[in-house]
N, C-alpha and C. Protein backbone atom coordinates (compact mmCIF):
# COMPACT_ATOMS: atom_id res chain seq x y z
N UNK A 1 0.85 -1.20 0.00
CA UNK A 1 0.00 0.00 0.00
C UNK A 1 0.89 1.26 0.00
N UNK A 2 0.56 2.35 -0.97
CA UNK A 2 1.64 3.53 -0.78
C UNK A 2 0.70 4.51 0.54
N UNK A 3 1.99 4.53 0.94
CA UNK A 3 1.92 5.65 1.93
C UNK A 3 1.50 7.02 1.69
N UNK A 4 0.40 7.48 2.15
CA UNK A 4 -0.07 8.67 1.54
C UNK A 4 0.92 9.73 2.00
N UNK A 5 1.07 10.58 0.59
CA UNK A 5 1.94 12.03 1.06
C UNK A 5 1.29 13.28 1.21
N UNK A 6 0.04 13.43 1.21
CA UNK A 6 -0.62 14.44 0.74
C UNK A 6 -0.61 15.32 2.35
N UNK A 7 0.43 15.39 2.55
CA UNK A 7 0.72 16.21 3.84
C UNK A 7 1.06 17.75 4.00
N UNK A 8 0.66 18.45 2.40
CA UNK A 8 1.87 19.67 2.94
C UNK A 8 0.32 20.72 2.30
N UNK A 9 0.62 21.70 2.86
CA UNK A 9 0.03 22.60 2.37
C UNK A 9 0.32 24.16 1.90
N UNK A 10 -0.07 24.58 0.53
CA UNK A 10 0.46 25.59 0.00
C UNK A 10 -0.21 27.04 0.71
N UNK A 11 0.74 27.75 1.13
CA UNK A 11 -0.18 29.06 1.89
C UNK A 11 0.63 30.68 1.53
N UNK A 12 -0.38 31.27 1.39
CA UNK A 12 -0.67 32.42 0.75
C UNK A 12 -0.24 33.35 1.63
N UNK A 13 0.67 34.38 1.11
CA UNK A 13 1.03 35.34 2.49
C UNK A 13 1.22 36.66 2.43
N UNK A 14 0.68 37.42 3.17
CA UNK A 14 0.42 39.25 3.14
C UNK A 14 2.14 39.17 4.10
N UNK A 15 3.15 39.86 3.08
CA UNK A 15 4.10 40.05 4.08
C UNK A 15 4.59 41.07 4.95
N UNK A 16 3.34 42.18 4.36
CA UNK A 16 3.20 43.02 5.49
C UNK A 16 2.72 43.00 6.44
N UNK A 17 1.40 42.48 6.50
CA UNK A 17 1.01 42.07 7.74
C UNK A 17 1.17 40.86 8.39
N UNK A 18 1.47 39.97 7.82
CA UNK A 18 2.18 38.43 8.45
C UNK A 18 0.76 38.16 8.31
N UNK A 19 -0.72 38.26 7.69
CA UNK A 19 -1.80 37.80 7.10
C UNK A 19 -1.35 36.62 6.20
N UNK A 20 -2.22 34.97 6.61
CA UNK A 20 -1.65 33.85 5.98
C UNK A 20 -3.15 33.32 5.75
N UNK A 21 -3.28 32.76 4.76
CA UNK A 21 -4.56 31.88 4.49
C UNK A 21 -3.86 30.74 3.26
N UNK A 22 -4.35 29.68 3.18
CA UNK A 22 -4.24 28.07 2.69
C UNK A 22 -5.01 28.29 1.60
N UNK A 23 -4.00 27.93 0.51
CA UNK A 23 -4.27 27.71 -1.13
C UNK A 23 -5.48 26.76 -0.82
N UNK A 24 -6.64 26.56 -1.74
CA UNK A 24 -7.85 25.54 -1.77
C UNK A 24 -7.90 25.66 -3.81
N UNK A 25 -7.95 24.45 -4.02
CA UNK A 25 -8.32 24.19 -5.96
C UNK A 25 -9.54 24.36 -5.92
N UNK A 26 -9.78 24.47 -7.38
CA UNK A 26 -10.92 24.14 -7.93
C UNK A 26 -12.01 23.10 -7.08
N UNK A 27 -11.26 22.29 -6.82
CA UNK A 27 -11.87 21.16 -6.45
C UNK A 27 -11.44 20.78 -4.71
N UNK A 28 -11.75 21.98 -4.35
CA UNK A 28 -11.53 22.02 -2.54
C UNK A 28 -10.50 21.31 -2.33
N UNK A 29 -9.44 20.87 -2.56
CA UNK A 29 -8.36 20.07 -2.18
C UNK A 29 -7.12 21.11 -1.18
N UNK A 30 -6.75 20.95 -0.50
CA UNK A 30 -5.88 21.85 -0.03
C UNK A 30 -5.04 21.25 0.81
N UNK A 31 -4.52 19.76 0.68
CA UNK A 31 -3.66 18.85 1.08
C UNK A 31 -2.97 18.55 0.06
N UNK A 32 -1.57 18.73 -0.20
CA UNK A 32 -1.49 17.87 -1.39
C UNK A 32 -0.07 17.36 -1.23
N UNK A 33 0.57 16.66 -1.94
CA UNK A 33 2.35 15.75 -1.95
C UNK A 33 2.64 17.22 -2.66
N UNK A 34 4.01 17.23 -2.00
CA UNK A 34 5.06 18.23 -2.47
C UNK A 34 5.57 18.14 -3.72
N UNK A 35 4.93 17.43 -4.77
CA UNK A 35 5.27 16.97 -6.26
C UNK A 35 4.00 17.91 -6.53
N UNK A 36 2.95 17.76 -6.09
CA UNK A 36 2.03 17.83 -6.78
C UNK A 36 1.73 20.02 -6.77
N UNK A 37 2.62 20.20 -5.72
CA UNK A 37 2.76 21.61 -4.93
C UNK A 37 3.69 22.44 -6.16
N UNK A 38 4.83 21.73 -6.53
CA UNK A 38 5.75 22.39 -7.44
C UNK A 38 4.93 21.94 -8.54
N UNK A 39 4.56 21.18 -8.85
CA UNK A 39 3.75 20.96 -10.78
C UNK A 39 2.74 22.55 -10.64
N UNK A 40 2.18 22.83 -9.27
CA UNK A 40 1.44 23.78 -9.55
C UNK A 40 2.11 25.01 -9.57
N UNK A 41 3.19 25.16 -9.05
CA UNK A 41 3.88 26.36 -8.62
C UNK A 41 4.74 26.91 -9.92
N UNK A 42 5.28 26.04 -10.51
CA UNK A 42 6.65 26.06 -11.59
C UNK A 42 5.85 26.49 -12.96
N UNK A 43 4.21 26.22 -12.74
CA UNK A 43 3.58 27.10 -14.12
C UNK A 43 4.01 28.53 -14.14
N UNK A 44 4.09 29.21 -13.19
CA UNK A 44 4.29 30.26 -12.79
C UNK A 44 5.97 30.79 -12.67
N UNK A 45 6.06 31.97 -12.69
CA UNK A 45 7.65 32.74 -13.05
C UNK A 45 7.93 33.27 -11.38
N UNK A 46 7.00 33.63 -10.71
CA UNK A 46 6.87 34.03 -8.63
C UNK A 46 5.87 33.98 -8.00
N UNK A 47 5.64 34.22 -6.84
CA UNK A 47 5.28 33.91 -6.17
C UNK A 47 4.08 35.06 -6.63
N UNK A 48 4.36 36.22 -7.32
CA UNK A 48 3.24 37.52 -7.42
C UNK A 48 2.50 37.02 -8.44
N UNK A 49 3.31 35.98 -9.66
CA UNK A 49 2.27 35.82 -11.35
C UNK A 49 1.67 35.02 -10.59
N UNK A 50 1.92 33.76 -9.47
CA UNK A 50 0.92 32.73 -9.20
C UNK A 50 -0.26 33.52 -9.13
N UNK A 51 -0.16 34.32 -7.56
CA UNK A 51 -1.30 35.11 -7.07
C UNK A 51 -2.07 35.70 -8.00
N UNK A 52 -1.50 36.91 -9.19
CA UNK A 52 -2.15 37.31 -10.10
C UNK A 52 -3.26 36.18 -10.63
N UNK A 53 -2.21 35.43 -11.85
CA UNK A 53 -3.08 34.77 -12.44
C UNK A 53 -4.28 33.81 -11.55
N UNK A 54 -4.18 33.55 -10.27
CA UNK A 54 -4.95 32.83 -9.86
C UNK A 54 -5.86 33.60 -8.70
N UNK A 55 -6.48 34.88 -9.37
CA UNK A 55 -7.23 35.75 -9.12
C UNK A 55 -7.27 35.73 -7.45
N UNK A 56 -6.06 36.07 -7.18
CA UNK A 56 -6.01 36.14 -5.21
C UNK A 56 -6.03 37.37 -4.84
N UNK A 57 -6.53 38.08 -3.77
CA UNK A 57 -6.30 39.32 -3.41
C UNK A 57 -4.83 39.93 -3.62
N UNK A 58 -4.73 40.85 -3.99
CA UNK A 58 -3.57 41.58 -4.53
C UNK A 58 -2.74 41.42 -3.13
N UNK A 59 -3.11 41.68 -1.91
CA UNK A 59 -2.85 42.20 -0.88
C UNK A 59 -1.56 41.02 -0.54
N UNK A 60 -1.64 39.74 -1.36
CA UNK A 60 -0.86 39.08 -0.72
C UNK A 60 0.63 39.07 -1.73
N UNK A 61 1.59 38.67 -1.63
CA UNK A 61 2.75 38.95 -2.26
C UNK A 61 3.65 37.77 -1.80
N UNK A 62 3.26 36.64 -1.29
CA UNK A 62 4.64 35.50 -0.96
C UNK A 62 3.72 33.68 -1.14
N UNK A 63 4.22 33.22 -0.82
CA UNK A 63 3.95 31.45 -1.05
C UNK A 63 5.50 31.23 -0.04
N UNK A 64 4.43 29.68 1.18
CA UNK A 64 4.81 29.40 1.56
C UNK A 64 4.70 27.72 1.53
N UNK A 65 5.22 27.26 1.51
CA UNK A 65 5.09 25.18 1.58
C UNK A 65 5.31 25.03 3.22
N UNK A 66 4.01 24.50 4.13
CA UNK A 66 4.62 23.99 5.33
C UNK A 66 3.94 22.05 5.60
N UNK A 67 4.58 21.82 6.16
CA UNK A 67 3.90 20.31 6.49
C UNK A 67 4.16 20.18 7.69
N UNK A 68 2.42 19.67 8.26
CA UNK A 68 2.60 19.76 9.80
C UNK A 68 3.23 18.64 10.34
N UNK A 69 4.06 18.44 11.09
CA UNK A 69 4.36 17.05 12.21
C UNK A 69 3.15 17.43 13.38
N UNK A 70 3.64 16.40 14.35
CA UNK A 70 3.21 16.42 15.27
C UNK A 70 2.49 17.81 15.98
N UNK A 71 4.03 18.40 16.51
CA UNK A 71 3.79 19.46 17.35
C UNK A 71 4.37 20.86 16.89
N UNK A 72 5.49 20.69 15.35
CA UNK A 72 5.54 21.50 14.52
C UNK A 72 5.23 21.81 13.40
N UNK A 73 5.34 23.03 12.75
CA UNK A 73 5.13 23.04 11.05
C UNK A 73 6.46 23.33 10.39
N UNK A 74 6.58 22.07 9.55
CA UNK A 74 8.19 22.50 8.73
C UNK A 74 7.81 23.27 7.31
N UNK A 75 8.61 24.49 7.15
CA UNK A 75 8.74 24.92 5.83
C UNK A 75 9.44 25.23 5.01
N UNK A 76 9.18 24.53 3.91
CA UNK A 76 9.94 24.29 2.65
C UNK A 76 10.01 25.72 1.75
N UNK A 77 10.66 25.61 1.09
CA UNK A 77 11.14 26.63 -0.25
C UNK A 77 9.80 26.41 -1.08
N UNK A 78 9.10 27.26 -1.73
CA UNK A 78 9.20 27.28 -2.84
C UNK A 78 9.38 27.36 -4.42
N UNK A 79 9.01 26.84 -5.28
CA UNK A 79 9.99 26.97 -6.74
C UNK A 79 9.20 27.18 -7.76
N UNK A 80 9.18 28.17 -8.48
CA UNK A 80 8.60 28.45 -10.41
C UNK A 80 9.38 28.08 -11.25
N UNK A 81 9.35 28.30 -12.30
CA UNK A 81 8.93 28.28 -13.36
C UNK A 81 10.84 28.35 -13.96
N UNK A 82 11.45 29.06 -13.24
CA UNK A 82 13.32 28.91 -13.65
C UNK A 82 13.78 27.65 -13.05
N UNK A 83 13.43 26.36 -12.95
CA UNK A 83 13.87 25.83 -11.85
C UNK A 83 13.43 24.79 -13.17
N UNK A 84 14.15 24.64 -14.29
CA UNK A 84 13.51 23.60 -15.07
C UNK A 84 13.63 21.81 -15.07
N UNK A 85 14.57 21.80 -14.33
CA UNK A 85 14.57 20.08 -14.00
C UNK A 85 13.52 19.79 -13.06
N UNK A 86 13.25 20.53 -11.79
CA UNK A 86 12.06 20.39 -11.08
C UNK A 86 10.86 20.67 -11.56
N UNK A 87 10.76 21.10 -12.53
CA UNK A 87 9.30 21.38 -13.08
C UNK A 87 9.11 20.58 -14.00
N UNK A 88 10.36 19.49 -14.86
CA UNK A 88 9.89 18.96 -15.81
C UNK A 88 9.79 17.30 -14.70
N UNK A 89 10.17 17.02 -14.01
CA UNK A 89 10.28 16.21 -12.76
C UNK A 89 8.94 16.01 -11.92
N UNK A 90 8.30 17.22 -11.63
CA UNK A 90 7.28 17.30 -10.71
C UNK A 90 6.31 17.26 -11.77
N UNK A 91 5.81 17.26 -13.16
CA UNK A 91 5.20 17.08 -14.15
C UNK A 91 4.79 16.14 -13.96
N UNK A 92 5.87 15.55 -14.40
CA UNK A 92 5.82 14.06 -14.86
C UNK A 92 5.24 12.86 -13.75
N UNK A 93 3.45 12.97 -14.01
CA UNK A 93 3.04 12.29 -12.93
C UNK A 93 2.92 12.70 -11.42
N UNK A 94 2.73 13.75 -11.58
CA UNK A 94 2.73 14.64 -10.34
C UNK A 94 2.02 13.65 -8.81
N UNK A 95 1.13 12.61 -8.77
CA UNK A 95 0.59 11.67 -7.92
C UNK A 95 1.59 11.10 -7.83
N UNK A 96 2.56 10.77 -8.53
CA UNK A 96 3.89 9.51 -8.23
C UNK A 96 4.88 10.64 -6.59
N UNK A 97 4.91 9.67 -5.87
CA UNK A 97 6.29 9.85 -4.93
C UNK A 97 7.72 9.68 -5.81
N UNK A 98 7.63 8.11 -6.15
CA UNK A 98 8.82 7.71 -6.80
C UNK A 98 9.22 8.36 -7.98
N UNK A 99 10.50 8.16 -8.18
CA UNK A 99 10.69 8.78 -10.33
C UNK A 99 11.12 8.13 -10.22
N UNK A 100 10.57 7.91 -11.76
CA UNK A 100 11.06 7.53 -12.76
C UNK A 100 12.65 7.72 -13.25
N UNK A 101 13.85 6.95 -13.33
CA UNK A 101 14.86 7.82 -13.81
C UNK A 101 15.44 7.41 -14.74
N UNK A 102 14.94 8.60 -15.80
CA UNK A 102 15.02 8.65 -17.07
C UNK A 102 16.53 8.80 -17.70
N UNK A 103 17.19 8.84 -18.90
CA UNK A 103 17.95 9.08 -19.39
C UNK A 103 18.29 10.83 -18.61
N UNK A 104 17.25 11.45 -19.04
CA UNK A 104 17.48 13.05 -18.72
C UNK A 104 17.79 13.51 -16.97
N UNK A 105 16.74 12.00 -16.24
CA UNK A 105 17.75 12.47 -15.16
C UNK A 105 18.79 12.17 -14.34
N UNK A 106 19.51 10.94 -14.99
CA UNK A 106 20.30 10.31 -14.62
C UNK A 106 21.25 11.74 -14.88
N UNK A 107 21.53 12.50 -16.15
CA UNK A 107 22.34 12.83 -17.03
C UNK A 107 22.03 14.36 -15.89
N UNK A 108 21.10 14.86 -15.00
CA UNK A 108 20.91 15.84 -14.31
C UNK A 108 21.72 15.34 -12.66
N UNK A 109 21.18 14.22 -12.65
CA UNK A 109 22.40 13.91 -11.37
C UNK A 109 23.87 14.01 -11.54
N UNK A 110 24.74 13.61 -12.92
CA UNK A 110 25.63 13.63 -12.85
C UNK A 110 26.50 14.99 -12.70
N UNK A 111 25.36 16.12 -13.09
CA UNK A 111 25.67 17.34 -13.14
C UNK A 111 25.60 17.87 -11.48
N UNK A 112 24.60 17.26 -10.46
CA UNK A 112 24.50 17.96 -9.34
C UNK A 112 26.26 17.08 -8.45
N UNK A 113 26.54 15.89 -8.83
CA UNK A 113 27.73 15.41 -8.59
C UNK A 113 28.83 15.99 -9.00
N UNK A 114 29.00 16.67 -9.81
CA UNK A 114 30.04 17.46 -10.21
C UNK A 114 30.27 18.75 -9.82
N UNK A 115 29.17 19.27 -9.65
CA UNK A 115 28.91 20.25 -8.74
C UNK A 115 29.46 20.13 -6.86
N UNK A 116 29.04 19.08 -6.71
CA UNK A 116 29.34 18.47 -5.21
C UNK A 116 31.29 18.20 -4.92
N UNK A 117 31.29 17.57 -6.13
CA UNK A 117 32.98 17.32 -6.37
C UNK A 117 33.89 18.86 -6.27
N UNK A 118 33.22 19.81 -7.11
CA UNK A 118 34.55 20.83 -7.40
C UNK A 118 34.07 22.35 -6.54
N UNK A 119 32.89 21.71 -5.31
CA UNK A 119 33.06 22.84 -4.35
C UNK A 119 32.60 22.22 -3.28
N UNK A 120 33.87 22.25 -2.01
CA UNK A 120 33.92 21.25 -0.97
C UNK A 120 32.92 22.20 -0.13
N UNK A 121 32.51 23.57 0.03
CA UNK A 121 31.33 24.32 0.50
C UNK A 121 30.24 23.97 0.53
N UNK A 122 29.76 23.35 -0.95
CA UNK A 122 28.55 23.04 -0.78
C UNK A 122 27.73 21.82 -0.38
N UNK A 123 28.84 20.38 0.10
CA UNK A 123 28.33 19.63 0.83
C UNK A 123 28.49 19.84 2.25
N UNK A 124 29.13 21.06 2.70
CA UNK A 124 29.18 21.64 3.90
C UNK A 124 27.47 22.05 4.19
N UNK A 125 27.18 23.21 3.55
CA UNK A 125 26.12 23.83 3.48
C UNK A 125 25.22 23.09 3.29
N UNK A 126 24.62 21.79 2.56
CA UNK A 126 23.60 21.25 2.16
C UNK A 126 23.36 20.52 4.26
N UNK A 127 24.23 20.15 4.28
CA UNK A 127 24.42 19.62 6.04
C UNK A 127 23.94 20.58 6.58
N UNK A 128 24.16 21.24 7.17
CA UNK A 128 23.84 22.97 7.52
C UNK A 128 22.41 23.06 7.29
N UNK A 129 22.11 23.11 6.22
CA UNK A 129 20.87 23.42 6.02
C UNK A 129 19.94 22.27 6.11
N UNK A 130 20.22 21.15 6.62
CA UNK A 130 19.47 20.09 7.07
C UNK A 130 19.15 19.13 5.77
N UNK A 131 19.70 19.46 4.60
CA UNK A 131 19.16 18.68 3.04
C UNK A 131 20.08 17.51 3.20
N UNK A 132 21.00 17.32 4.30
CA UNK A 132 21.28 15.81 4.22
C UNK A 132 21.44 15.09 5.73
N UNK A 133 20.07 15.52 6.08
CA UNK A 133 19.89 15.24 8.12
C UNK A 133 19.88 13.83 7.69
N UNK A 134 19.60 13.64 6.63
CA UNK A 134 18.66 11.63 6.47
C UNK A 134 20.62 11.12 7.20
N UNK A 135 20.83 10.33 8.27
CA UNK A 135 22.04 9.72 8.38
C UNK A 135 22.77 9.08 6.92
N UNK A 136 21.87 8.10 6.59
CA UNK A 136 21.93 7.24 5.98
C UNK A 136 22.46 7.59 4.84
N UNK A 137 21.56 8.62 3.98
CA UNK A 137 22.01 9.57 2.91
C UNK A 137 23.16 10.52 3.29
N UNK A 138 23.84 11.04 3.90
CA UNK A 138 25.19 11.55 4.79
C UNK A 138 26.30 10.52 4.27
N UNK A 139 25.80 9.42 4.79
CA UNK A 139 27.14 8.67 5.23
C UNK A 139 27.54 8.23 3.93
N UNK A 140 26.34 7.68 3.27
CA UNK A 140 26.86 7.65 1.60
C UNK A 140 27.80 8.45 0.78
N UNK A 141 27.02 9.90 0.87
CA UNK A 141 27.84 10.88 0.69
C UNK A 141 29.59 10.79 1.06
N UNK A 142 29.54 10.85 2.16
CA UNK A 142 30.85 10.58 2.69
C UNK A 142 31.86 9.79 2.23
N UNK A 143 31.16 8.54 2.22
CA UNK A 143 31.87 7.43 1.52
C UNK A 143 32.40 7.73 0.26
N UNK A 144 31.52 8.06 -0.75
CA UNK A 144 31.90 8.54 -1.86
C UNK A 144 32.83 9.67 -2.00
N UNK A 145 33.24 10.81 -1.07
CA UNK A 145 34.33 12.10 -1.49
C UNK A 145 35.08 11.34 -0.46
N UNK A 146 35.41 10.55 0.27
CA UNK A 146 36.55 9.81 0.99
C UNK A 146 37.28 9.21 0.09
N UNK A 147 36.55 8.50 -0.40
CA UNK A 147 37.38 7.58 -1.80
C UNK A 147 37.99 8.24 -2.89
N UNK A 148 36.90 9.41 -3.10
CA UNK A 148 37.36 10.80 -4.14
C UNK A 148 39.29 10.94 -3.25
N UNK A 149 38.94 11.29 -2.41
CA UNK A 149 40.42 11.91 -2.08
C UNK A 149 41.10 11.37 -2.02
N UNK A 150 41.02 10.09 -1.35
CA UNK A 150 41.88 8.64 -1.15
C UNK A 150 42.40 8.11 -2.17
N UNK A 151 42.03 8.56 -3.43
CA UNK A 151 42.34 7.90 -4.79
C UNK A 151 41.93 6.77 -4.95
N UNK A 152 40.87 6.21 -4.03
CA UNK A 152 40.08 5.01 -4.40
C UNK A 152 38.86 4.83 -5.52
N UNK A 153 38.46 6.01 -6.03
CA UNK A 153 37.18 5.90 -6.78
C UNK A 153 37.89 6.57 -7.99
N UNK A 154 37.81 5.92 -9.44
CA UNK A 154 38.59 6.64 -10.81
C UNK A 154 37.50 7.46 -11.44
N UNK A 155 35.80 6.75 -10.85
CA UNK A 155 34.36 7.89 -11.94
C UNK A 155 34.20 7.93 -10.95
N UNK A 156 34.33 9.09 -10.65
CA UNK A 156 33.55 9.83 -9.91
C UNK A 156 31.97 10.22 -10.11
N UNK A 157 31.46 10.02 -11.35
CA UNK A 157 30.12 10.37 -12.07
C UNK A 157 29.33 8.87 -11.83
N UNK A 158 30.37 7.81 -12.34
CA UNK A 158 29.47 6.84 -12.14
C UNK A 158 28.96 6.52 -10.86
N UNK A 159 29.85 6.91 -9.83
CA UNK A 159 29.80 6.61 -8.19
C UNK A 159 28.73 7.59 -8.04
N UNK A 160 28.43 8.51 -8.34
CA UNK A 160 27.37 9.42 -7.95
C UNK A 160 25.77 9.08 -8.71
N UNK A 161 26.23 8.84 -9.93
CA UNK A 161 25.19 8.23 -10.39
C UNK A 161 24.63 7.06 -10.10
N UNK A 162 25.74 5.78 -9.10
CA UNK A 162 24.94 5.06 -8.19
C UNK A 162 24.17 5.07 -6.93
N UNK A 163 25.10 6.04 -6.57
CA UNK A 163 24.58 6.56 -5.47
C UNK A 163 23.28 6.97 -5.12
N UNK A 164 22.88 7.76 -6.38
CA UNK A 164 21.44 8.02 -6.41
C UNK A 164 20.32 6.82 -7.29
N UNK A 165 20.94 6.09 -8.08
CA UNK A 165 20.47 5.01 -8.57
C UNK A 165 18.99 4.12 -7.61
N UNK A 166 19.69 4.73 -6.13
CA UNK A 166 18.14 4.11 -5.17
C UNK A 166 17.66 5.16 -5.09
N UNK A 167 17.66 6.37 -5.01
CA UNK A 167 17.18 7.64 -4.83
C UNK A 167 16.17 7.56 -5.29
N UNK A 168 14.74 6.94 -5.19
CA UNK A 168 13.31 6.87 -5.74
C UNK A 168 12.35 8.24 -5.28
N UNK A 169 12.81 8.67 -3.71
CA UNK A 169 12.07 9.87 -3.71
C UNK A 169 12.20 11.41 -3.57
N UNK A 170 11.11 11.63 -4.26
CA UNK A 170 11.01 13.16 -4.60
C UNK A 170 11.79 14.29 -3.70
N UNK A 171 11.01 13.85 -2.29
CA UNK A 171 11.37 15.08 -1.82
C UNK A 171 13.12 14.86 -1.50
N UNK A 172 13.60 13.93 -1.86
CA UNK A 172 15.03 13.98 -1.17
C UNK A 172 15.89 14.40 -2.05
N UNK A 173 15.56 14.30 -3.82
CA UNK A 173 16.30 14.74 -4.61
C UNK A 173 15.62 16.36 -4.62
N UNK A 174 14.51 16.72 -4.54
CA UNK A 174 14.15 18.09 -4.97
C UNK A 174 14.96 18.64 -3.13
N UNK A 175 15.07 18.16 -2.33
CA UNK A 175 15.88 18.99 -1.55
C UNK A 175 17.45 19.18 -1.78
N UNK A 176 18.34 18.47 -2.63
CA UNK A 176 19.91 18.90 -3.09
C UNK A 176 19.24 19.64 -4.19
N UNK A 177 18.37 19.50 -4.98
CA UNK A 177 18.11 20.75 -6.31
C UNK A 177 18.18 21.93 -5.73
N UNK A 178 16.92 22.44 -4.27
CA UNK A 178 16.68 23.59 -3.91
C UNK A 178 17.89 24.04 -2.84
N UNK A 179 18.69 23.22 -2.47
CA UNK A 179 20.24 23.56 -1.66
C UNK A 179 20.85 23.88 -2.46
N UNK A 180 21.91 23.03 -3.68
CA UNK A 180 22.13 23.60 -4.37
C UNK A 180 21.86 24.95 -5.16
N UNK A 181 20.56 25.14 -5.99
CA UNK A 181 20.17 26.79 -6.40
C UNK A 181 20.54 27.43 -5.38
N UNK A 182 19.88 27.58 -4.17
CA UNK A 182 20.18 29.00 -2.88
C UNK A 182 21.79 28.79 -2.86
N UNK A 183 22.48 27.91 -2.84
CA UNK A 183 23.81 27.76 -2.50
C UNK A 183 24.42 28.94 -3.22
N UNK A 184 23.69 28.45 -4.74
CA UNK A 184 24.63 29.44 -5.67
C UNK A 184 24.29 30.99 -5.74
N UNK A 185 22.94 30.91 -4.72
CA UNK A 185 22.79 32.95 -4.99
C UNK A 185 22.66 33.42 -4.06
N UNK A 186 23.90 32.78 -2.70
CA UNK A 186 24.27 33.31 -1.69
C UNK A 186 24.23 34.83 -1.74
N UNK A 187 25.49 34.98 -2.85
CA UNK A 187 26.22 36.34 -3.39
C UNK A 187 24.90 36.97 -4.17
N UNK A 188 23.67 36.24 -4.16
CA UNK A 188 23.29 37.24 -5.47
C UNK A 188 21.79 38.26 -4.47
N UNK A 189 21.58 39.45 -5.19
CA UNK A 189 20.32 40.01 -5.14
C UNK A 189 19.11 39.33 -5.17
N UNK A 190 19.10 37.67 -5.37
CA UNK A 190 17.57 37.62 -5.52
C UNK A 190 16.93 37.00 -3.63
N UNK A 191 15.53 36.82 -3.37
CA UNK A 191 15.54 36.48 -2.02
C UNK A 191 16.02 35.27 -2.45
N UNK A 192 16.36 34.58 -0.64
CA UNK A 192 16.82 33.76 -0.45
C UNK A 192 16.11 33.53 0.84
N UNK A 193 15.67 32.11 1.01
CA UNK A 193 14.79 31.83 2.34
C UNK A 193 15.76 31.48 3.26
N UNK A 194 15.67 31.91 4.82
CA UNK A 194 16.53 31.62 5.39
C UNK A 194 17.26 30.26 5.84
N UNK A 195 15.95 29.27 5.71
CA UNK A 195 16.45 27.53 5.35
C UNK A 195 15.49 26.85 4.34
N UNK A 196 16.33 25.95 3.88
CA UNK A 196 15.11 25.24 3.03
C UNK A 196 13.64 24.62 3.76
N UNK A 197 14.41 24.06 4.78
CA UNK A 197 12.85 24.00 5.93
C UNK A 197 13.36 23.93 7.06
N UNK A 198 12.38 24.70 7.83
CA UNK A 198 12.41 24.62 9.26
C UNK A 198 10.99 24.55 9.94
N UNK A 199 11.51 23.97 11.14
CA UNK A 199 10.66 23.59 11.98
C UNK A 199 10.29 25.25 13.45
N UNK A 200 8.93 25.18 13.16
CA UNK A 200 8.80 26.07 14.12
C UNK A 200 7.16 25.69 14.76
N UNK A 201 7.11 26.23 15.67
CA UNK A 201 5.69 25.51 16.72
C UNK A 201 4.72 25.65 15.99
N UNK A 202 3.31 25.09 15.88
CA UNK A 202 1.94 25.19 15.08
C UNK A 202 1.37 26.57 15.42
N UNK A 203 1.08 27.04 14.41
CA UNK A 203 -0.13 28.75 13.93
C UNK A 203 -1.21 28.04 13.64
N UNK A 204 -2.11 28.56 13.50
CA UNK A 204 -3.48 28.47 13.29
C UNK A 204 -3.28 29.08 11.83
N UNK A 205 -4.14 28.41 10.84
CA UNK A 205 -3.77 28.87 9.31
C UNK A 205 -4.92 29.11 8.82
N UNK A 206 -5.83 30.37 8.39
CA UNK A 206 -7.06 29.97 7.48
C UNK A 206 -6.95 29.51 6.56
N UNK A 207 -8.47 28.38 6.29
CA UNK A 207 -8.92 28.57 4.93
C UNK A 207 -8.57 29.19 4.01
């Protein structure tokens, strides 16, 4: 039986007044898997064309992704429409947890591995920012740039490309996509959320 994901919810935000109310579809849904959150989000170029085009009070100006636990709400990044491996990813079958991994994204991992290889910062930072709390996924990691240095591993691409070879779910690869991007526009003018998710105590959220 698959485990239902439909845990997160998309919410709407006045950031002047810290005014928050919960995205609802067409079709009253306002639970949905974090696949199904970016297929809706990545039509869109920000967080203002969503709102526009999807006739919301002007008043609001941000999008937030949180999913409740227990006794907190964690929140995620969200992503449009520049973010084209995640949007052609979260497409594809947007109800699926698992991917599919296609030619195109095998050939997109080898690129986030190379990336990982020739800046020892950014598997610092992905830690840091909690995109590799999973132990398990860590220690892999590890294994693999140990051997890098040790002169034990000669592909480095293929080792990464096994590595993720079990990598079936979504949210664990779309969290090195969205570490990676912020990584790289530390230095730049555009926002930047202060973590990819964090955990902070339960709000009361409207409708």
């Amino acid at each position: 039986m698959v485990k239902d994901n439909k845990k997160y919810n998309l919410v709407i935000v006045d950031s002047e007044t810290g005014d928050k109310k919960i995205y609802v579809d067409k079709k009253g849904e306002y639970k949905f898997s974090l696949r199904e959150i970016d297929a809706l989000t990545t039509e869109y170029e920000s967080p203002k064309d969503f709102i526009l085009h999807k006739g919301i009070d002007s008043k609001y100006d941000n999008l937030e992704i949180i999913k409740h636990n227990k006794s907190y709400v964690k929140y995620f990044t969200p992503i449009f429409g520049e973010n084209e491996f995640l949007k052609k990813l979260s497409h594809d079958n947007p109800q699926r947890r698992e991917i599919v991994q296609s030619d195109d994204f095998k050939s997109e991992i080898g690129k986030i591995g190379n990336e990982l290889k020739n800046d020892e910062g950014l598997f610092d930072y992905l830690i840091k920012k909690g995109v590799l709390s999973n132990q398990n996924l860590a220690d892999k990691f590890n294994d693999v740039f140990s051997g890098l240095k040790s002169g034990c591993i000669d592909n480095f691409n293929d080792e990464i490309k096994n590595l993720f070879s079990g990598f079936k779910n979504y949210e664990i690869v779309r969290g090195l996509v969205v570490g990676i991007s912020e990584y790289r526009n530390l230095d730049s003018d555009k926002y930047i959320q202060d973590s990819l998710f964090e955990n902070k105590p339960k709000q009361k959220i409207k409708a």
